[in-house]
C-alpha atoms as a PDB file:
ATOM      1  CA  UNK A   1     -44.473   4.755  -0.547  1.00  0.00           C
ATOM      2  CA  UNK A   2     -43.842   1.546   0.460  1.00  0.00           C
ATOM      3  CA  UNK A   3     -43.089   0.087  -2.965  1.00  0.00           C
ATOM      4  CA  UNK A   4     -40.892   3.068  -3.582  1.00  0.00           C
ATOM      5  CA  UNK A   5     -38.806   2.050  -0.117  1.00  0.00           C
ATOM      6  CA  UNK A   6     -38.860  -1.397  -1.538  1.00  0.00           C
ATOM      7  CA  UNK A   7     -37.460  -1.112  -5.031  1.00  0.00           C
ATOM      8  CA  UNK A   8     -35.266   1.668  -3.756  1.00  0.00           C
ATOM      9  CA  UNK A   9     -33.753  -0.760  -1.178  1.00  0.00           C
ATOM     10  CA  UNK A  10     -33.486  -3.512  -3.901  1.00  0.00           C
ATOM     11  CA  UNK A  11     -31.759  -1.303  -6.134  1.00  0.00           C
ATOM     12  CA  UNK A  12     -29.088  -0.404  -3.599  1.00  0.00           C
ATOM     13  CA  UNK A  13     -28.335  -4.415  -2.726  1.00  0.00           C
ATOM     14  CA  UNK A  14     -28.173  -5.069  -6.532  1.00  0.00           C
ATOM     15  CA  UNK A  15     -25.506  -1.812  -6.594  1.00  0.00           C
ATOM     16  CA  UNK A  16     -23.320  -3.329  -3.537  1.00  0.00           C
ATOM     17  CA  UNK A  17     -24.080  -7.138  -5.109  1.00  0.00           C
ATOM     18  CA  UNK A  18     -22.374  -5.308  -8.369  1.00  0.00           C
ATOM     19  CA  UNK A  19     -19.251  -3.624  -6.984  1.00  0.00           C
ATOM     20  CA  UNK A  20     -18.096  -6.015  -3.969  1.00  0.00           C
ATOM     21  CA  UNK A  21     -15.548  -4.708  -1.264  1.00  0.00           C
ATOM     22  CA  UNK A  22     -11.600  -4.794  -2.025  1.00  0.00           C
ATOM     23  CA  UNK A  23      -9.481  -5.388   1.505  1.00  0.00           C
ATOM     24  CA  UNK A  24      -6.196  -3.379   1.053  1.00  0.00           C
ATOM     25  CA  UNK A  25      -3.219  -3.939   3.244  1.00  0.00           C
ATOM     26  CA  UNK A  26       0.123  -1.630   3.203  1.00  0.00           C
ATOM     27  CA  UNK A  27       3.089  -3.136   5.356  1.00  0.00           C
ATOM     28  CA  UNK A  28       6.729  -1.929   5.890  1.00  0.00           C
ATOM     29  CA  UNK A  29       7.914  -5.688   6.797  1.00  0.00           C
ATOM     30  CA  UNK A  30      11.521  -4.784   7.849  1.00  0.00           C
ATOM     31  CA  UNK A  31      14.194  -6.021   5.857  1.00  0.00           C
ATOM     32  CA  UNK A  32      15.111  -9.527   6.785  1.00  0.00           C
ATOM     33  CA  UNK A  33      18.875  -9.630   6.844  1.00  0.00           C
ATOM     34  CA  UNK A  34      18.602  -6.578   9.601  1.00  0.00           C
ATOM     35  CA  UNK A  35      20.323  -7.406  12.915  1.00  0.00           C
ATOM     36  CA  UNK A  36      16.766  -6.815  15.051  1.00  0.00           C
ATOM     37  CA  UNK A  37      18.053  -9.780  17.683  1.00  0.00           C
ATOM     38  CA  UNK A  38      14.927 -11.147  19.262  1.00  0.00           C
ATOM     39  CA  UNK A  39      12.871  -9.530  16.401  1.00  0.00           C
ATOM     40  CA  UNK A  40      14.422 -10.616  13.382  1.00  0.00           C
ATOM     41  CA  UNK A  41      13.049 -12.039  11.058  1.00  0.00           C
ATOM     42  CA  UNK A  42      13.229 -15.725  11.532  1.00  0.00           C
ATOM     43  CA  UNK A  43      12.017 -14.927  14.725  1.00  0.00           C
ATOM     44  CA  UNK A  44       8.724 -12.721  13.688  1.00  0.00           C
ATOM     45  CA  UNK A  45       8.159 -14.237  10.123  1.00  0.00           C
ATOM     46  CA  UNK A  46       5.018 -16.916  11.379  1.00  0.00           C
ATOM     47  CA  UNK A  47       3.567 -14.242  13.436  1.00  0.00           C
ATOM     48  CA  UNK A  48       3.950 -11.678  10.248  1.00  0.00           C
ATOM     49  CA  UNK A  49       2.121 -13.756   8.007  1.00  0.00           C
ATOM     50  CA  UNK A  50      -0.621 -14.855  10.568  1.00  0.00           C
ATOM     51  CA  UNK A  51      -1.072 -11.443  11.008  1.00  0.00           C
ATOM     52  CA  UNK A  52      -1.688 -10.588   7.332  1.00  0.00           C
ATOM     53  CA  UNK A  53      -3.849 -13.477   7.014  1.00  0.00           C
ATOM     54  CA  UNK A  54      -6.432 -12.252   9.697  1.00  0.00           C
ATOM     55  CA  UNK A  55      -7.323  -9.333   7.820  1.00  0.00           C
ATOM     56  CA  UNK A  56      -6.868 -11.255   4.480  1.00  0.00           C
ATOM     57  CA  UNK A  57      -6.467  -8.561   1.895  1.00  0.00           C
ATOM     58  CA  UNK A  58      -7.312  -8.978  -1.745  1.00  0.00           C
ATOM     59  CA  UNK A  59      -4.545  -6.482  -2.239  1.00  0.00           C
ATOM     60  CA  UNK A  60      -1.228  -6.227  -0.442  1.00  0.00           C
ATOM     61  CA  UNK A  61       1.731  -4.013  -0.909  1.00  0.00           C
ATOM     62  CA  UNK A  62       5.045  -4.668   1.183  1.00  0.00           C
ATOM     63  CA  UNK A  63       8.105  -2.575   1.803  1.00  0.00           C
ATOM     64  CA  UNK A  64      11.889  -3.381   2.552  1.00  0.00           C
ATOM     65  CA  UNK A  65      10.886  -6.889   0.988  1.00  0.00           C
ATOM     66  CA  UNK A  66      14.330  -9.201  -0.130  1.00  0.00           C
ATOM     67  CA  UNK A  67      13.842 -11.640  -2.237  1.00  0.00           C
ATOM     68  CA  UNK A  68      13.653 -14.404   0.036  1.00  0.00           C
ATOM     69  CA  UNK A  69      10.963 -12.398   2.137  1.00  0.00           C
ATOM     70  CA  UNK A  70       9.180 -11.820  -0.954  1.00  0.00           C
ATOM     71  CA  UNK A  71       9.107 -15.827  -1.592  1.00  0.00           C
ATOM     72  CA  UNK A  72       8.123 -16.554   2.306  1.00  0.00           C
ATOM     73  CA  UNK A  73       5.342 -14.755   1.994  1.00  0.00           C
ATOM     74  CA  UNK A  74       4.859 -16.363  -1.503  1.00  0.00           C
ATOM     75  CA  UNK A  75       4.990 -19.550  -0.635  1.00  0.00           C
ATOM     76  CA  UNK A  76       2.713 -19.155   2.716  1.00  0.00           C
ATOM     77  CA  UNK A  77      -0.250 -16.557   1.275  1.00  0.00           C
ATOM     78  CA  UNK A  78      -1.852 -19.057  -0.187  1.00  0.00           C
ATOM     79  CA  UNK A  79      -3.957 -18.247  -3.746  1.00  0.00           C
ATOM     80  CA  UNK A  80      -1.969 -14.721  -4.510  1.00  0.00           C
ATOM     81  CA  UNK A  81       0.059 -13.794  -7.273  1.00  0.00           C
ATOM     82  CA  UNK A  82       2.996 -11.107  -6.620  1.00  0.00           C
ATOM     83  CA  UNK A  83       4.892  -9.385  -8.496  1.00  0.00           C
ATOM     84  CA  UNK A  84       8.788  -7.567  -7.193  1.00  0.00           C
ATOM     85  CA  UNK A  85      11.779  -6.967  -8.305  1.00  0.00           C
ATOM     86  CA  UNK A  86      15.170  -5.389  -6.391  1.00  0.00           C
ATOM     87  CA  UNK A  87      15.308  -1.828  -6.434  1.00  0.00           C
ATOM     88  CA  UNK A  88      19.354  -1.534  -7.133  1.00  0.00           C
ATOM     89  CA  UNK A  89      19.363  -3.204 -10.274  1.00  0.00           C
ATOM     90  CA  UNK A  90      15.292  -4.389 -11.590  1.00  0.00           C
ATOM     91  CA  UNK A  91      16.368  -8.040 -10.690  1.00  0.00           C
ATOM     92  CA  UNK A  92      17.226  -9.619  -7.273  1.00  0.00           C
ATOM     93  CA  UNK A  93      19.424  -6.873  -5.861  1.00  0.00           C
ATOM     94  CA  UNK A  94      18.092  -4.481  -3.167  1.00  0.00           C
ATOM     95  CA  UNK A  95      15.163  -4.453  -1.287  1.00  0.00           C
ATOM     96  CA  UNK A  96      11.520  -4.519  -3.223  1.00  0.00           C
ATOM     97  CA  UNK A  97       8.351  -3.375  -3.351  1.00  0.00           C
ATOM     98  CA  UNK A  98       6.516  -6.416  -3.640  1.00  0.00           C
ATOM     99  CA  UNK A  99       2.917  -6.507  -4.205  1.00  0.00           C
ATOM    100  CA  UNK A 100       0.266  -9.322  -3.949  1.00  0.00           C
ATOM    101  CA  UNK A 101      -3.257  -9.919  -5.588  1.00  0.00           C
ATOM    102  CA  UNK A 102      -5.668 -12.742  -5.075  1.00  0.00           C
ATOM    103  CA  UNK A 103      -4.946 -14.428  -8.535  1.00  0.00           C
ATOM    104  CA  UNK A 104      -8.629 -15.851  -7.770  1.00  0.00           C
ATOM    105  CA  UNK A 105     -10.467 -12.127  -6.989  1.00  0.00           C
ATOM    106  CA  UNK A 106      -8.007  -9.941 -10.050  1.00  0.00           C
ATOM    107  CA  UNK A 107      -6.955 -10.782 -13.610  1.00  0.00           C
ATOM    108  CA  UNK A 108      -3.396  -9.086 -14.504  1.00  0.00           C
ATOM    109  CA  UNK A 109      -3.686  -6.840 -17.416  1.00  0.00           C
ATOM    110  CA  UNK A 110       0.058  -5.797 -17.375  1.00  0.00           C
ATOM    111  CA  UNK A 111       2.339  -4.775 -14.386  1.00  0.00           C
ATOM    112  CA  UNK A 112       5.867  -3.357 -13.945  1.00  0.00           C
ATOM    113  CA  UNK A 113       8.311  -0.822 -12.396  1.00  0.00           C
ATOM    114  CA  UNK A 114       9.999   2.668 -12.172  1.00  0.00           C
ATOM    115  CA  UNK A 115      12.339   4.635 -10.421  1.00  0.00           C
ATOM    116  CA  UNK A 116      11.465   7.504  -8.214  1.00  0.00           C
ATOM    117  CA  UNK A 117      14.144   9.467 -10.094  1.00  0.00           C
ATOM    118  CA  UNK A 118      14.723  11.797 -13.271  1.00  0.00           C
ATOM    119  CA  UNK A 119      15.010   8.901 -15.144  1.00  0.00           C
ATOM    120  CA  UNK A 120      12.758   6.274 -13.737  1.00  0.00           C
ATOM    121  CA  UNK A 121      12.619   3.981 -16.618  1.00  0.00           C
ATOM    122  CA  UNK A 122      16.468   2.940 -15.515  1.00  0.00           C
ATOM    123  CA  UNK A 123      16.777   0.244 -13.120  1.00  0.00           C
ATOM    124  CA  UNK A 124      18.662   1.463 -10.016  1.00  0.00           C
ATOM    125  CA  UNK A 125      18.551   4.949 -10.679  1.00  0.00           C
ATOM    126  CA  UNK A 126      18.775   7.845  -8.371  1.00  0.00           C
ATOM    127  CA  UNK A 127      18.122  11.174  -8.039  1.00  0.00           C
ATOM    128  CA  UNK A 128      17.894  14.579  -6.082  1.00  0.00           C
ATOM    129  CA  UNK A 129      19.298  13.989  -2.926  1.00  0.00           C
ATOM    130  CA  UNK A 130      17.945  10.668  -2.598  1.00  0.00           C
ATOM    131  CA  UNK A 131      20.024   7.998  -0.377  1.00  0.00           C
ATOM    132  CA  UNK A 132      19.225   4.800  -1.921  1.00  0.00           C
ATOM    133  CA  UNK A 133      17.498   4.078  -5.132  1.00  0.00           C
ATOM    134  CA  UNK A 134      13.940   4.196  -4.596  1.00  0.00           C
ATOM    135  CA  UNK A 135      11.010   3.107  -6.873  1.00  0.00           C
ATOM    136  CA  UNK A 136       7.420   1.993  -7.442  1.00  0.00           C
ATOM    137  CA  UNK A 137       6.093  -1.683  -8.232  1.00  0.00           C
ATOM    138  CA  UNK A 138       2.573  -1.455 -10.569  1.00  0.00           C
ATOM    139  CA  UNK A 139      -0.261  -3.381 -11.635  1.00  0.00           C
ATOM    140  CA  UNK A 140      -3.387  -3.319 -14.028  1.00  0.00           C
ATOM    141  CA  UNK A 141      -5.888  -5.650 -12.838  1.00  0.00           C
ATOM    142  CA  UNK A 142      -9.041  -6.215 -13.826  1.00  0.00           C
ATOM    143  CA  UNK A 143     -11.120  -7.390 -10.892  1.00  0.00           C
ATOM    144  CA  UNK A 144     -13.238 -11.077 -11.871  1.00  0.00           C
ATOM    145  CA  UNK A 145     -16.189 -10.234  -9.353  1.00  0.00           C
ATOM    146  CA  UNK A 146     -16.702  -6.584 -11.030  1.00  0.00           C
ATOM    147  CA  UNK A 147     -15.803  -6.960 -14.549  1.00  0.00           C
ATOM    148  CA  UNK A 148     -17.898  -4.048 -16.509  1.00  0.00           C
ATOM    149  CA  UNK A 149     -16.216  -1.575 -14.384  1.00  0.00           C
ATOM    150  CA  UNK A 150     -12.885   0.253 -14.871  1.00  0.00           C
ATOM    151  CA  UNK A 151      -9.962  -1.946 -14.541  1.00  0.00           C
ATOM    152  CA  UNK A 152      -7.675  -1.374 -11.341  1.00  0.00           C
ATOM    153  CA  UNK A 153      -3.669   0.279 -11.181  1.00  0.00           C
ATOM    154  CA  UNK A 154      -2.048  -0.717  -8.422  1.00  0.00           C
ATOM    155  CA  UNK A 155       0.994   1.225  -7.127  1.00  0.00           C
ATOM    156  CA  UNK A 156       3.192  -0.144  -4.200  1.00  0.00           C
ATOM    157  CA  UNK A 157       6.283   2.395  -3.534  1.00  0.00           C
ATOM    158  CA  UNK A 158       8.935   3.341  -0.506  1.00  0.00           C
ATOM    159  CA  UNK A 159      10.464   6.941  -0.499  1.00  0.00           C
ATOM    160  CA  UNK A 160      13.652   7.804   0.789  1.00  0.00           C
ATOM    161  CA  UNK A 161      14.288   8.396   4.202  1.00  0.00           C
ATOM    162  CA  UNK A 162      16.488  11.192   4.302  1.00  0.00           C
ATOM    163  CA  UNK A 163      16.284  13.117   1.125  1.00  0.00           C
ATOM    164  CA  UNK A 164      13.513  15.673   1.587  1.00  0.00           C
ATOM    165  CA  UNK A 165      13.725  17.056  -2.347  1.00  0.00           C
ATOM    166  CA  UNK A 166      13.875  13.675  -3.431  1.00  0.00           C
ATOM    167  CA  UNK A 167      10.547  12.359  -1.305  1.00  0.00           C
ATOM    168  CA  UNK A 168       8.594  15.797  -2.446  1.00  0.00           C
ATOM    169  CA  UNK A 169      10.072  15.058  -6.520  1.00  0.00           C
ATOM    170  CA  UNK A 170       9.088  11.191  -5.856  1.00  0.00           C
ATOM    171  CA  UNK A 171       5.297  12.192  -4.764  1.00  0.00           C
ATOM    172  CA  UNK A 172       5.279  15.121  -8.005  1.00  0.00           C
ATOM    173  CA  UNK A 173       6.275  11.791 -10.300  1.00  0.00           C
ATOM    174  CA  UNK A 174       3.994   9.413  -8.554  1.00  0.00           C
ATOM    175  CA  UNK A 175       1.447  12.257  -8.768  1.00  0.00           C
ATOM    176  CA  UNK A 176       2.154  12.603 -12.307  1.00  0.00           C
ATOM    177  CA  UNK A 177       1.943   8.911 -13.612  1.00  0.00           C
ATOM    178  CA  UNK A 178      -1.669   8.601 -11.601  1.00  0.00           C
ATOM    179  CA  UNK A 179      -2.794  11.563 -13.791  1.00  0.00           C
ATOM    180  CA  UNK A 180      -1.938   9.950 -16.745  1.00  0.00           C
ATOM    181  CA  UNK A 181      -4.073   6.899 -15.789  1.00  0.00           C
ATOM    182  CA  UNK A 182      -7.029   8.843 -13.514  1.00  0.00           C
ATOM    183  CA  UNK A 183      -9.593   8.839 -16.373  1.00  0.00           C
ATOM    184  CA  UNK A 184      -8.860   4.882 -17.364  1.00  0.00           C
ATOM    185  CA  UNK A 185      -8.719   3.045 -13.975  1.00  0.00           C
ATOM    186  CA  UNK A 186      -9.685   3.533 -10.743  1.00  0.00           C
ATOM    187  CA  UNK A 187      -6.282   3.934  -8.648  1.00  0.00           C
ATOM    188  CA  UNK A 188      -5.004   2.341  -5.295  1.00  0.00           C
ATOM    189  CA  UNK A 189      -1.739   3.054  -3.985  1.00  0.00           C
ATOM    190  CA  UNK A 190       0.340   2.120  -0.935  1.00  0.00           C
ATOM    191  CA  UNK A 191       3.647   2.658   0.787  1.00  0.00           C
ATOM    192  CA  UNK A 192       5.987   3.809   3.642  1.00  0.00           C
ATOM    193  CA  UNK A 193       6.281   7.639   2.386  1.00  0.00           C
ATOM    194  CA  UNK A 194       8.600   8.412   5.571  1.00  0.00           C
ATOM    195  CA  UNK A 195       6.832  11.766   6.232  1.00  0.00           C
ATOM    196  CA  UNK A 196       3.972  13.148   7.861  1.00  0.00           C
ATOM    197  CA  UNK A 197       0.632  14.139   7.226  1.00  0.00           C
ATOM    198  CA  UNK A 198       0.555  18.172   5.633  1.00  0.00           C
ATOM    199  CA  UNK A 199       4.341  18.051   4.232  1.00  0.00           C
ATOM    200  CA  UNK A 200       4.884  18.646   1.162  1.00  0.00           C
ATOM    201  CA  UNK A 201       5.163  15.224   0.022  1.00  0.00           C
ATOM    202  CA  UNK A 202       2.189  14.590   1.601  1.00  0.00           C
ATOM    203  CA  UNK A 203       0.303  17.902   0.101  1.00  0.00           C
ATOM    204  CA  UNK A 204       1.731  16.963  -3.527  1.00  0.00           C
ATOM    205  CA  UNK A 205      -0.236  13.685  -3.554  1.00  0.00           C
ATOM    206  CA  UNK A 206      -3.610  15.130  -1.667  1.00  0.00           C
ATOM    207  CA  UNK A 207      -3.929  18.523  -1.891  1.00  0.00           C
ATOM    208  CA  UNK A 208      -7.317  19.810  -3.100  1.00  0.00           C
ATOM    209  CA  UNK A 209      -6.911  19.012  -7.141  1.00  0.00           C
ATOM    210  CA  UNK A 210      -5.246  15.186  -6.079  1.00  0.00           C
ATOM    211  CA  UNK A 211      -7.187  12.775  -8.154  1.00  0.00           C
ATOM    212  CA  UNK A 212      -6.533  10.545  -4.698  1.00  0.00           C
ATOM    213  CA  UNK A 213      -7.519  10.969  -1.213  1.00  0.00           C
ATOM    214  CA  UNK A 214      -5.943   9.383   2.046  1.00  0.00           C
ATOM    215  CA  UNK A 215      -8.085   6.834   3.302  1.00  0.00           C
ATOM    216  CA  UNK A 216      -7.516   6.992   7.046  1.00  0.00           C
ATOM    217  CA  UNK A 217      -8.141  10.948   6.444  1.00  0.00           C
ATOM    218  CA  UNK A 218     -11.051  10.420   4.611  1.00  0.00           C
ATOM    219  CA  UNK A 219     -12.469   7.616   7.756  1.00  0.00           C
ATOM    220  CA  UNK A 220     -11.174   9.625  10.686  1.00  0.00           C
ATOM    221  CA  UNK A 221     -11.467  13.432   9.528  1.00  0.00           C
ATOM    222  CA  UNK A 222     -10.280  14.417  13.326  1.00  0.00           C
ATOM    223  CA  UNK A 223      -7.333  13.156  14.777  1.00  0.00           C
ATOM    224  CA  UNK A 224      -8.428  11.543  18.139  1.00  0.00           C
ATOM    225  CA  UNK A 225      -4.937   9.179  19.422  1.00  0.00           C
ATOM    226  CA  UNK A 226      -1.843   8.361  18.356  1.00  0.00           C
ATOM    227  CA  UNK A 227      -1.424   7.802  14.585  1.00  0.00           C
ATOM    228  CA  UNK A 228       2.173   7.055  14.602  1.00  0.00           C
ATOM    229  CA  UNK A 229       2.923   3.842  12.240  1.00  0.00           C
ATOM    230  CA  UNK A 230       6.353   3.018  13.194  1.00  0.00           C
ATOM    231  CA  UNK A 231       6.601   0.962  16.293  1.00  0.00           C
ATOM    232  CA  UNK A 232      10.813   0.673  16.609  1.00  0.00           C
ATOM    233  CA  UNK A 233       8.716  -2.855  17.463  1.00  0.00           C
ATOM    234  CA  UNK A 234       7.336  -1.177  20.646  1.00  0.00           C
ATOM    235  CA  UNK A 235       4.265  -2.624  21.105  1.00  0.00           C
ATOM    236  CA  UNK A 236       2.959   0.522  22.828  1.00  0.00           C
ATOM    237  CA  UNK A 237       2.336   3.004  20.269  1.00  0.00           C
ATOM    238  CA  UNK A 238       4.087   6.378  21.041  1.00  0.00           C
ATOM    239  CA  UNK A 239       3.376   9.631  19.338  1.00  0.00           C
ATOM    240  CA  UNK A 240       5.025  10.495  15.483  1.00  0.00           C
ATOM    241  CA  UNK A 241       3.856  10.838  12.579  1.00  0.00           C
ATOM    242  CA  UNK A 242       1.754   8.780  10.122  1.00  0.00           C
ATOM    243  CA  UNK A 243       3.831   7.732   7.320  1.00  0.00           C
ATOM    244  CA  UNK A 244       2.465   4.668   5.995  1.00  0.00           C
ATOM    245  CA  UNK A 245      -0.733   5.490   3.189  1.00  0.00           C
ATOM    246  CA  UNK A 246      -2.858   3.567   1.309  1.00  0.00           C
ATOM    247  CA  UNK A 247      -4.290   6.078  -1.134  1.00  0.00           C
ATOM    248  CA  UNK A 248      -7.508   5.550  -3.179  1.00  0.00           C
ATOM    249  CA  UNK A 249      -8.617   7.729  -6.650  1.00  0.00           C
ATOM    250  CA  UNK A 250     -12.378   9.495  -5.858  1.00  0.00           C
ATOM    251  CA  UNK A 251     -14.432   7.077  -7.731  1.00  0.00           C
ATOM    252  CA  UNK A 252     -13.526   4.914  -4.372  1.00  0.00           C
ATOM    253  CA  UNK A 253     -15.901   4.922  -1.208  1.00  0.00           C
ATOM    254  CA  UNK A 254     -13.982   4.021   1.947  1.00  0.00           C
ATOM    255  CA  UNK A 255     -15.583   1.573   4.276  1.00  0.00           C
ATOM    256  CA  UNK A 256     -13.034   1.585   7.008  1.00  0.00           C
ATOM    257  CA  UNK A 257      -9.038   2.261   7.732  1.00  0.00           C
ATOM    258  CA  UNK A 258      -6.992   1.172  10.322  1.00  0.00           C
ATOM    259  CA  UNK A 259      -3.673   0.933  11.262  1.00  0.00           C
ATOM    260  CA  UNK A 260      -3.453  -2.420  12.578  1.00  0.00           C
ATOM    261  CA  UNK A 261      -1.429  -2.611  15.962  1.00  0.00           C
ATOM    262  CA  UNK A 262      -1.332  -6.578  16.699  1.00  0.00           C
ATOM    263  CA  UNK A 263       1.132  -7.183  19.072  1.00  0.00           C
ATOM    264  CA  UNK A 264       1.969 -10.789  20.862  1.00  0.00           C
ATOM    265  CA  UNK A 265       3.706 -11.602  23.900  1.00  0.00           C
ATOM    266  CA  UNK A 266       5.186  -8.224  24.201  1.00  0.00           C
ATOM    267  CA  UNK A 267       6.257  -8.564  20.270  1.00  0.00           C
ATOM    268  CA  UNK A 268       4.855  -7.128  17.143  1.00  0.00           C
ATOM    269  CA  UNK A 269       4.912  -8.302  13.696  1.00  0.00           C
ATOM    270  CA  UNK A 270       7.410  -5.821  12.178  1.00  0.00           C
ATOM    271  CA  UNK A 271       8.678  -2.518  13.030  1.00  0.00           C
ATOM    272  CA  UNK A 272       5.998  -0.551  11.197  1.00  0.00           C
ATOM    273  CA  UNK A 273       2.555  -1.154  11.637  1.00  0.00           C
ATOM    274  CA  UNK A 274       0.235  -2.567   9.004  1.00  0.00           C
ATOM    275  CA  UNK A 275      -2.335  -0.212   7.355  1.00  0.00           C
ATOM    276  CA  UNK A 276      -5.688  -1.568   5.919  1.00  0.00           C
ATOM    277  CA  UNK A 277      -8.649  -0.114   3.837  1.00  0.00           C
ATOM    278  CA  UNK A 278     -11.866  -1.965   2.900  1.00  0.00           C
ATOM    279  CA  UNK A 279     -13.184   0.262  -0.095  1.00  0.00           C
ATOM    280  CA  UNK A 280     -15.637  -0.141  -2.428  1.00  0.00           C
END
């Protein structure tokens, strides 16, 4: 019996030796050029990245990202690679979904971009009764530390904030292009979804059949506090609905998920708060 506990435990170090952990972090970073006053973004921007740095994420997806807030964070995330274009026109226009990788943890297989729209292969488009064009940034990584298993997609998106069809059509397309990949890679998304848990955005990505499950769901089945992610940058939570996600395909196990609710001197980083996973 002993041997047996032996090899069994030896057996389950080799399995975690095999398939290290992956730190993911979701953030909503608040458009730079917004008139926030004491919290814009000159004024928040060291704090923002200090704060992303202390959970150091091998994966990071950002929201309402302009280009020069995509190249900040660039230029002071040391070893990461991103990837973001604007979401008006597939350049520089418009705010982006900018996602970053640890060049040194993930190799890039391919990466790119579509529209949460009927036609999402054209840059800018939009649809239903969307507000703003809306879209998803992607990558195919293949992670250095875990080569022999299934190469990663990354998805990194932003729905619309006032057109309910076009946030439920956006999570049916998002739904759709992780089906087409479920069977090849293991998936991760993030985002600000701007709705609630049990909507039907929500329901479209996770219902029963979803070949992804929430991970702050899946860590805290029972709803114990406030969950709210936007924080208006109040750095007492309120009440309100989550409605930042990371999402993780089933052949995931979820460590932990948090939503992360630094706050200094009265101030917080942003006017969302950050979301992390550590999966495996």
């Amino acid at each position: 019996m002993k041997l047996t506990a032996i090899i069994v435990a030896l057996a389950a170090l080799i399995s975690v030796a095999a398939d290290p952990e992956i730190r993911v972090m979701s953030y909503n970073i608040r458009y730079g050029t917004a008139p926030d006053g004491e919290n814009h973004w000159d004024k928040r921007k060291e704090f923002l990245v200090q704060t992303i740095k202390a959970f150091d994420p091998d994966l990071l997806g950002t929201q309402e990202t302009l280009g020069f807030q995509r190249d900040y964070l660039a230029a002071n995330l040391n070893g990461y690679e991103f990837l973001g274009v604007g979401r008006d026109d597939g350049r520089e226009a418009g705010e982006m979904m900018a996602l970053y990788y640890k060049s040194s943890r993930f190799e890039r297989i391919d990466g790119g971009h579509f529209w949460l729209s009927p036609t999402p292969d054209v840059a800018g488009s939009k649809g239903w009764d969307t507000s703003l064009p809306r879209m998803v940034t992607w990558v195919k990584l293949r992670d250095r530390r875990n080569p022999k298993a299934k190469p990663i997609a990354y998805f990194n998106t932003h729905f619309d904030h006032q057109g309910k069809i076009a946030r439920l059509e956006s999570a049916r397309l998002l739904r759709q292009r992780i089906d087409e990949l479920k069977n090849s890679y293991r998936v991760i998304l993030t985002g600000d979804f701007n709705t609630g848990e049990g909507t039907e955005p929500y329901v479209a990505l996770f219902d029963k059949n979803s070949p992804v499950r929430d991970t702050f769901r899946t860590a805290h089945p029972t709803k114990t506090g406030s969950e709210i992610t936007f924080s208006n940058f109040n750095p007492t939570p309120g009440d309100g609905p989550r409605i930042d996600w990371i999402a993780i395909s089933r052949d995931w196990k979820v460590l932990s998920a948090e939503i992360d609710r630094t706050t200094k001197a009265g101030r917080t980083p942003s006017d969302h708060y950050a979301v992390t996973a550590r999966i495996r």
